[in-house]
PDB file of N, CA and C in Angstrom:
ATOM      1  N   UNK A   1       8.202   0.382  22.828  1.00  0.00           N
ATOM      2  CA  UNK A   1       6.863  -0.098  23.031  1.00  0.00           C
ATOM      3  C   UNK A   1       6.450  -0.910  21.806  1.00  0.00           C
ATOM      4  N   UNK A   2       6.248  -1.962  22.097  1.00  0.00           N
ATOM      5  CA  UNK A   2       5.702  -2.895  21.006  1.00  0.00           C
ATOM      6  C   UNK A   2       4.307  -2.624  20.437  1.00  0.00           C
ATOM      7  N   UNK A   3       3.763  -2.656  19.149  1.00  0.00           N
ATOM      8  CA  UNK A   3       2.136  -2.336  19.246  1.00  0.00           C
ATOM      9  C   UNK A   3       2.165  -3.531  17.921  1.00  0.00           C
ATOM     10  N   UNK A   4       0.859  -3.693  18.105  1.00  0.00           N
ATOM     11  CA  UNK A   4       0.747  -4.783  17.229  1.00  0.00           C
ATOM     12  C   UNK A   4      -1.136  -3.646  16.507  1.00  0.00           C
ATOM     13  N   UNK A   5      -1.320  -4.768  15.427  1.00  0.00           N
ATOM     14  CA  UNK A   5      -2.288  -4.643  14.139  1.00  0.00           C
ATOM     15  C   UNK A   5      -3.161  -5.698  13.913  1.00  0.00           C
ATOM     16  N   UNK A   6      -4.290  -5.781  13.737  1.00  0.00           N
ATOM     17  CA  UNK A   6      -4.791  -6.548  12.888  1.00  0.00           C
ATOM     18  C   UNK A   6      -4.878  -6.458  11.569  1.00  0.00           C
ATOM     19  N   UNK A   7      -3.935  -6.740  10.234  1.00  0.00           N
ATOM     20  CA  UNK A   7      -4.212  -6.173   9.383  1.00  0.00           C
ATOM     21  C   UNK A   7      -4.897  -7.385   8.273  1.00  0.00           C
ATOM     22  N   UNK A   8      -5.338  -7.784   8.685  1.00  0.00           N
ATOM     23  CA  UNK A   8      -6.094  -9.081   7.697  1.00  0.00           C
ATOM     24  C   UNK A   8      -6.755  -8.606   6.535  1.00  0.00           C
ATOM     25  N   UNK A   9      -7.617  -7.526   6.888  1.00  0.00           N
ATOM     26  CA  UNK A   9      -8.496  -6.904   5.783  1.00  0.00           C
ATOM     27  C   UNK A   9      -7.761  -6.267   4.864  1.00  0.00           C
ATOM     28  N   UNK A  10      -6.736  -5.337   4.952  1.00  0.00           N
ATOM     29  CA  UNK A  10      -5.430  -4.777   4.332  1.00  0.00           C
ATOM     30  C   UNK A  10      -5.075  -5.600   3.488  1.00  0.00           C
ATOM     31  N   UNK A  11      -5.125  -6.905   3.809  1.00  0.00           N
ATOM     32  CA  UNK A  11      -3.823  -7.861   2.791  1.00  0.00           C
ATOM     33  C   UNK A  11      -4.747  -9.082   2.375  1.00  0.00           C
ATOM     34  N   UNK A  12      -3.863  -9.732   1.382  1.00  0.00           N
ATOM     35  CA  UNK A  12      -4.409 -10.937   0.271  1.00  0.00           C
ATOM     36  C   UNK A  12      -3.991 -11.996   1.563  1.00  0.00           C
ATOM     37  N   UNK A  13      -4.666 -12.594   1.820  1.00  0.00           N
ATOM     38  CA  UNK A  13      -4.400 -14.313   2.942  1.00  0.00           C
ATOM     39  C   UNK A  13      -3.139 -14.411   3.264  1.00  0.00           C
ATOM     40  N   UNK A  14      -2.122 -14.855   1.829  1.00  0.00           N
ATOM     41  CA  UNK A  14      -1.090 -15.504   1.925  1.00  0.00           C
ATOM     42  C   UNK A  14      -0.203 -14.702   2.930  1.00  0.00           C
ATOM     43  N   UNK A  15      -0.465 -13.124   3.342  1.00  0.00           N
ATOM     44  CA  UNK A  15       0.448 -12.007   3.702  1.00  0.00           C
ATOM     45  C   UNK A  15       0.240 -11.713   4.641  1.00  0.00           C
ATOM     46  N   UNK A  16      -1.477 -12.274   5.265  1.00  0.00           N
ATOM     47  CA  UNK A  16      -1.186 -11.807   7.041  1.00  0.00           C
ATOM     48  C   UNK A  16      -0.532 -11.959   7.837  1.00  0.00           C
ATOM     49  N   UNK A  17       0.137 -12.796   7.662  1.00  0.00           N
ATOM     50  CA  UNK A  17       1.161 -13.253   8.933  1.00  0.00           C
ATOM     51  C   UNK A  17       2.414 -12.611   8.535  1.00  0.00           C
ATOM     52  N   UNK A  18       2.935 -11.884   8.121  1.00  0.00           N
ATOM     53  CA  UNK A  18       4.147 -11.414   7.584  1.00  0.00           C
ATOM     54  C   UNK A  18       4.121  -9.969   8.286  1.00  0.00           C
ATOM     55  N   UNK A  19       5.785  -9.700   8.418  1.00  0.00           N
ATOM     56  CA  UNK A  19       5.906  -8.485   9.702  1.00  0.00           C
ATOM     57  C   UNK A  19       5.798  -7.461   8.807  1.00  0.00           C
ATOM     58  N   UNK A  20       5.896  -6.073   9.479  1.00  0.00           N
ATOM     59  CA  UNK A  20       5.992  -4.758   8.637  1.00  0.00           C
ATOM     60  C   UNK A  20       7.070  -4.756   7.810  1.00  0.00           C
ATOM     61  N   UNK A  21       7.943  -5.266   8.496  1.00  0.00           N
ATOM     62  CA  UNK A  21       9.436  -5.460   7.515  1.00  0.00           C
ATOM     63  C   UNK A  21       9.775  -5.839   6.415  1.00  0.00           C
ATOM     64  N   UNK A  22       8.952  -6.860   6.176  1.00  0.00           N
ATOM     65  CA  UNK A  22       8.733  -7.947   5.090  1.00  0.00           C
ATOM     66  C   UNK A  22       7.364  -7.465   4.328  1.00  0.00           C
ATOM     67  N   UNK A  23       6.269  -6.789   4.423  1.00  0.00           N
ATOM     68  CA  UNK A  23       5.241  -6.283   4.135  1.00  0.00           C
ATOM     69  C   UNK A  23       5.945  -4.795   3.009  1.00  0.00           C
ATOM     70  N   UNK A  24       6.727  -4.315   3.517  1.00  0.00           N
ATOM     71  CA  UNK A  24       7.469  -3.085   2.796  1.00  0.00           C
ATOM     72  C   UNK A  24       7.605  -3.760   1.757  1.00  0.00           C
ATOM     73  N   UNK A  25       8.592  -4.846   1.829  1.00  0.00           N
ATOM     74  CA  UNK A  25       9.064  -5.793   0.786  1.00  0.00           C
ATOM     75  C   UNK A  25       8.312  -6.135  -0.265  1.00  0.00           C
ATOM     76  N   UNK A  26       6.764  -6.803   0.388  1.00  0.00           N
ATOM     77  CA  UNK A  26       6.018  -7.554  -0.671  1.00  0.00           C
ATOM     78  C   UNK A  26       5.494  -6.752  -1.988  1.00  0.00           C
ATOM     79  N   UNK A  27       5.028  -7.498  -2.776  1.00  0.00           N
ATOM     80  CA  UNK A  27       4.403  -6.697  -4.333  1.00  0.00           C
ATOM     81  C   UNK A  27       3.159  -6.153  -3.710  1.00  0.00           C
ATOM     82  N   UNK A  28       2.905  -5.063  -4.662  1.00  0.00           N
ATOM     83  CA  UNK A  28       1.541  -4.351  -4.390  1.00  0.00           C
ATOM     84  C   UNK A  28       0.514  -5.466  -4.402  1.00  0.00           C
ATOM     85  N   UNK A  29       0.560  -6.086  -5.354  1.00  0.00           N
ATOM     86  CA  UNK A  29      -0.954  -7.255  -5.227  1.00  0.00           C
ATOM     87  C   UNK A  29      -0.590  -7.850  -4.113  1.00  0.00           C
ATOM     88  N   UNK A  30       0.096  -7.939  -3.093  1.00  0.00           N
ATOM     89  CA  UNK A  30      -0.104  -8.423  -1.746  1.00  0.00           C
ATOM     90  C   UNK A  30      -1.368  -7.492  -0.790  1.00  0.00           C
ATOM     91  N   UNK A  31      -1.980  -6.361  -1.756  1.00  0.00           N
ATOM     92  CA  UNK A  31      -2.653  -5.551  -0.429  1.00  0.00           C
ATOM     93  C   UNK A  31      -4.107  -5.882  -1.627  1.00  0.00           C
ATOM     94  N   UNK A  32      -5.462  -6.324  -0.405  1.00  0.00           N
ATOM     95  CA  UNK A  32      -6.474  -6.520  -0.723  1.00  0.00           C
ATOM     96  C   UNK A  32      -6.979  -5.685  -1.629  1.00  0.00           C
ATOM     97  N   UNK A  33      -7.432  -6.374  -2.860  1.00  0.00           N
ATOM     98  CA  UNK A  33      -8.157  -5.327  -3.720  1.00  0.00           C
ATOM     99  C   UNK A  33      -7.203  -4.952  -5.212  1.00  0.00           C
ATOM    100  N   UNK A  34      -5.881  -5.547  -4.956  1.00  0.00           N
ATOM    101  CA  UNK A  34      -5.094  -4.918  -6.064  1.00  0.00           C
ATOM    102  C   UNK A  34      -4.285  -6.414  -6.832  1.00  0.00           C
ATOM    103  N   UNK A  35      -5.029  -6.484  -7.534  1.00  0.00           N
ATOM    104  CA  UNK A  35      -4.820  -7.655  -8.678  1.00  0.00           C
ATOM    105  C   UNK A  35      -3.826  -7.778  -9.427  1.00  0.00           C
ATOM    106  N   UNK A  36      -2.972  -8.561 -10.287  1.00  0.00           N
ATOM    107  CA  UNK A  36      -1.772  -8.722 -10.889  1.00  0.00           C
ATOM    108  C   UNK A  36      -1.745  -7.402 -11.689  1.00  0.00           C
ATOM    109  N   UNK A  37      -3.003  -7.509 -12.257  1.00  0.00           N
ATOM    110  CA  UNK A  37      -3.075  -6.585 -13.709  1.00  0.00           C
ATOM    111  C   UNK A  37      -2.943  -5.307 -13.253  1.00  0.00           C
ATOM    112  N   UNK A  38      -3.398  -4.691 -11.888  1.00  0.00           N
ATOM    113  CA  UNK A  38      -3.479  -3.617 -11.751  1.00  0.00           C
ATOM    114  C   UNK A  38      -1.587  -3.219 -10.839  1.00  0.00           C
ATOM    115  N   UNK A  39      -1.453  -4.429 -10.117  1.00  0.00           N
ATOM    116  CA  UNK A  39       0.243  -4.248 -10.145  1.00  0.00           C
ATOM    117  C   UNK A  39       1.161  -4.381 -11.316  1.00  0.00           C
ATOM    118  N   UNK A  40       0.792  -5.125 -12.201  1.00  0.00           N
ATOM    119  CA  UNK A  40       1.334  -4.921 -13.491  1.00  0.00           C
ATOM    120  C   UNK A  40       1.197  -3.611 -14.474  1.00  0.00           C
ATOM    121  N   UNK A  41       0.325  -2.733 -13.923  1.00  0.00           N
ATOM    122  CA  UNK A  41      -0.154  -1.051 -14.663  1.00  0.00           C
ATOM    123  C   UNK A  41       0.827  -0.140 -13.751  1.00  0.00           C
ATOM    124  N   UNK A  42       0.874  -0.464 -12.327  1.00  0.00           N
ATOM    125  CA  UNK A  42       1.503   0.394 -11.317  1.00  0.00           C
ATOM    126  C   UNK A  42       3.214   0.135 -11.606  1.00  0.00           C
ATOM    127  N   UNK A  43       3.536  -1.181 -11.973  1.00  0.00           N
ATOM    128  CA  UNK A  43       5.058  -1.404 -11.990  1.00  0.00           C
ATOM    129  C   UNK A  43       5.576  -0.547 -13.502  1.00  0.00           C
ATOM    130  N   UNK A  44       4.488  -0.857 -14.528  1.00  0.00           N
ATOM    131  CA  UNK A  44       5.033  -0.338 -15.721  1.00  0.00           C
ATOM    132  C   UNK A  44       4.720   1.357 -16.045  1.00  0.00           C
ATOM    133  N   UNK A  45       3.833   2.033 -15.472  1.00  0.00           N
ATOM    134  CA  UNK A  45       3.750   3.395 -15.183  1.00  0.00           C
ATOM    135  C   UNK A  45       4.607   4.184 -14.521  1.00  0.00           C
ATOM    136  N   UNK A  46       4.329   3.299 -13.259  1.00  0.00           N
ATOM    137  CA  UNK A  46       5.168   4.406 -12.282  1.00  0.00           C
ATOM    138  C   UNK A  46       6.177   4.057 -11.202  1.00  0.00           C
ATOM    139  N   UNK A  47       6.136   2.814 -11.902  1.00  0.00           N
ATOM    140  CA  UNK A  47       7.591   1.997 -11.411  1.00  0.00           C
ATOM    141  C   UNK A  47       7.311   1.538  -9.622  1.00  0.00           C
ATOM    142  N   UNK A  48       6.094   1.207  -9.691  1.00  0.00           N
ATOM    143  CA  UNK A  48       5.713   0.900  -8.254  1.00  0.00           C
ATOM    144  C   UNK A  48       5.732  -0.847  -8.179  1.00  0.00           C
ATOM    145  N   UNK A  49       6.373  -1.494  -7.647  1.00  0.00           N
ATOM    146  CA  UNK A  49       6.711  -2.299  -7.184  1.00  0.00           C
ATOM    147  C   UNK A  49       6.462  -3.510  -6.333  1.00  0.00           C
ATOM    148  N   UNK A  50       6.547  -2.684  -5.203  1.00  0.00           N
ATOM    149  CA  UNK A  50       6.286  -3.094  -3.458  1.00  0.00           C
ATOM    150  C   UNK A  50       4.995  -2.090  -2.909  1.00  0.00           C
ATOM    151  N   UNK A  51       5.192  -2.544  -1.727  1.00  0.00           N
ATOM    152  CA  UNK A  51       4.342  -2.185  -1.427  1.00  0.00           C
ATOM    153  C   UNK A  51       5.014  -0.583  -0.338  1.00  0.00           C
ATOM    154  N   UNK A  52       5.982  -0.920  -0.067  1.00  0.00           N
ATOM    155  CA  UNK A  52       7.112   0.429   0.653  1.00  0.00           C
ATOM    156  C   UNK A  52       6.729   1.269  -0.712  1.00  0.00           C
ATOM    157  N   UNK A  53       7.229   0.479  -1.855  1.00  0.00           N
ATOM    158  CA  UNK A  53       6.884   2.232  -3.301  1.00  0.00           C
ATOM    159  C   UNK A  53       5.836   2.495  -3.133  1.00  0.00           C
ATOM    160  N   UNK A  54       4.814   2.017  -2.954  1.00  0.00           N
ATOM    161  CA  UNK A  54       3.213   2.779  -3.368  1.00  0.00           C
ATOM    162  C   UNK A  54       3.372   3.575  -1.750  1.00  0.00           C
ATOM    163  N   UNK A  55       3.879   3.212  -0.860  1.00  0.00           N
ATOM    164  CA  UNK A  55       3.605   4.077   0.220  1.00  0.00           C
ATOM    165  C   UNK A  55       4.037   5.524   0.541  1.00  0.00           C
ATOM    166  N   UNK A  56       5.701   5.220  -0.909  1.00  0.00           N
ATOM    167  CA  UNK A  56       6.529   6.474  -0.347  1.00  0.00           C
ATOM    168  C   UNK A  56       6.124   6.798  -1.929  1.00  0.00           C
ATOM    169  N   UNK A  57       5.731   6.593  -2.416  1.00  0.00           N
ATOM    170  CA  UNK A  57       5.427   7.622  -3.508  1.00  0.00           C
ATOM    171  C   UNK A  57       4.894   8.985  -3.396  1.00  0.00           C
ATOM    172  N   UNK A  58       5.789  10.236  -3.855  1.00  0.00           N
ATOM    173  CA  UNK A  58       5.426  11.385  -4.049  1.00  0.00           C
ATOM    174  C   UNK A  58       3.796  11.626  -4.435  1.00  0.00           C
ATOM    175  N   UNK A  59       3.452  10.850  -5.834  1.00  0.00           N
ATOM    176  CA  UNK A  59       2.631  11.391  -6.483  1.00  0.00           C
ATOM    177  C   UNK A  59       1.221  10.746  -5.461  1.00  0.00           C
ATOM    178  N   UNK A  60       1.540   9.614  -4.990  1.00  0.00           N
ATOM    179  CA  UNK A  60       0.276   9.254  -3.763  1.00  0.00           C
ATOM    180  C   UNK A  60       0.202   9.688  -2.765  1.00  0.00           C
ATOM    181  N   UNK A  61       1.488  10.414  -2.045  1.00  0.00           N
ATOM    182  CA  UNK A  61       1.398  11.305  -0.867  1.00  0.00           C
ATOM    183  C   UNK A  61       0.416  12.907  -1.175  1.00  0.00           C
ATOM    184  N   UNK A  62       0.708  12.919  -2.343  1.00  0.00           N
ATOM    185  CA  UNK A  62       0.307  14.134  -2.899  1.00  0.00           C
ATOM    186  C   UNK A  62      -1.400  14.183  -2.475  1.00  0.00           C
ATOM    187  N   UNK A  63      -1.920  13.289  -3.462  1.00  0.00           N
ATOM    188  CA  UNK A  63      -2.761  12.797  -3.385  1.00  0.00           C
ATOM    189  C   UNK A  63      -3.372  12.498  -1.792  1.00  0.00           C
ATOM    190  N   UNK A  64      -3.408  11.945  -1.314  1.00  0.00           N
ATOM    191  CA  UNK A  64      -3.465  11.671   0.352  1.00  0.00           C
ATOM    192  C   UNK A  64      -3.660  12.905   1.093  1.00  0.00           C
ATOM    193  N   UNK A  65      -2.809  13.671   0.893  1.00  0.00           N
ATOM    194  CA  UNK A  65      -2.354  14.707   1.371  1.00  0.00           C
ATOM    195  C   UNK A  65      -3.843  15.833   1.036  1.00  0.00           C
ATOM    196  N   UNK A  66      -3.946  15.676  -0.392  1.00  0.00           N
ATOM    197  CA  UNK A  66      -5.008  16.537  -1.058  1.00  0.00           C
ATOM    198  C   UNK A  66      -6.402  16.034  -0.044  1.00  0.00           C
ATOM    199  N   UNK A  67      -6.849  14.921  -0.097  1.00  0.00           N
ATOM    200  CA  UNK A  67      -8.351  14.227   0.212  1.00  0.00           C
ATOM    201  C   UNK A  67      -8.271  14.671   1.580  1.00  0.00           C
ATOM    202  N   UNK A  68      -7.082  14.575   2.504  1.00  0.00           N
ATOM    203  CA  UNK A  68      -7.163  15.042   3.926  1.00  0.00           C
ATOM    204  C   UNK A  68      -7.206  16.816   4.298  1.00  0.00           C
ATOM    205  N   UNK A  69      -6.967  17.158   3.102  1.00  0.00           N
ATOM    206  CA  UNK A  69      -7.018  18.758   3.307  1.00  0.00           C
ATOM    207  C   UNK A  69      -9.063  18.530   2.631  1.00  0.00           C
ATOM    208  N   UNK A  70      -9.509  18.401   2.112  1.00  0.00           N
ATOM    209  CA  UNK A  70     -10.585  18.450   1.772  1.00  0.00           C
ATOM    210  C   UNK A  70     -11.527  17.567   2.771  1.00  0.00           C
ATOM    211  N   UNK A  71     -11.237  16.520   3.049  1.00  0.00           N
ATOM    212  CA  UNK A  71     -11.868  16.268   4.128  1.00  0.00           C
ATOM    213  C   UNK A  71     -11.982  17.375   5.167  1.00  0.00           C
ATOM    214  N   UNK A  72     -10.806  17.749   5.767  1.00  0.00           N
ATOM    215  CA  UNK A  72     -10.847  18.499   7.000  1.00  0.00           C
ATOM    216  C   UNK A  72     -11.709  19.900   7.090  1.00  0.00           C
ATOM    217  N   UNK A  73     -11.755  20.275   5.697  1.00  0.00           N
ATOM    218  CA  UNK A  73     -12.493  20.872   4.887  1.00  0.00           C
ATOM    219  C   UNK A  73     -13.899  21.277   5.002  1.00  0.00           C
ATOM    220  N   UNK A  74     -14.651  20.040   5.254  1.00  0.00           N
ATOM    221  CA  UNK A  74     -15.678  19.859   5.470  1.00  0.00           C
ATOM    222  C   UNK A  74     -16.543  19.438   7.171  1.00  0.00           C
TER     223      UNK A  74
END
């Protein structure tokens, strides 16, 4: 089953048109809101990269994981 996204708001211009495939691929400053400097803090910290690393990262799943137990919480 094919499903498609609007993800325009998610991403910097140059990247909407680009598949999930290639989106794994791109640098974190490809996702709205996250600037060279702040992909340049994420690559040299915690070795985040792409945008697949910030997704499969342990320490942000963690995280994620935490706000949805506290949300549900409430």
């Amino acid at each position: 089953m094919a499903v498609s996204a609007n993800l325009d708001k998610l991403l910097d211009r140059e990247y909407e048109e680009y598949t999930l495939d290639k989106l794994v691929d791109a640098p974190v400053a490809a996702l709205a809101g996250v600037g060279e400097a702040g992909a340049e803090a994420l690559a040299r910290t915690l070795g985040i990269v792409t945008i697949g690393d910030l997704g499969r990262s342990q320490i942000f799943r963690y995280a994620a994981a935490l706000v949805a137990l506290d949300d549900s919480a409430k």
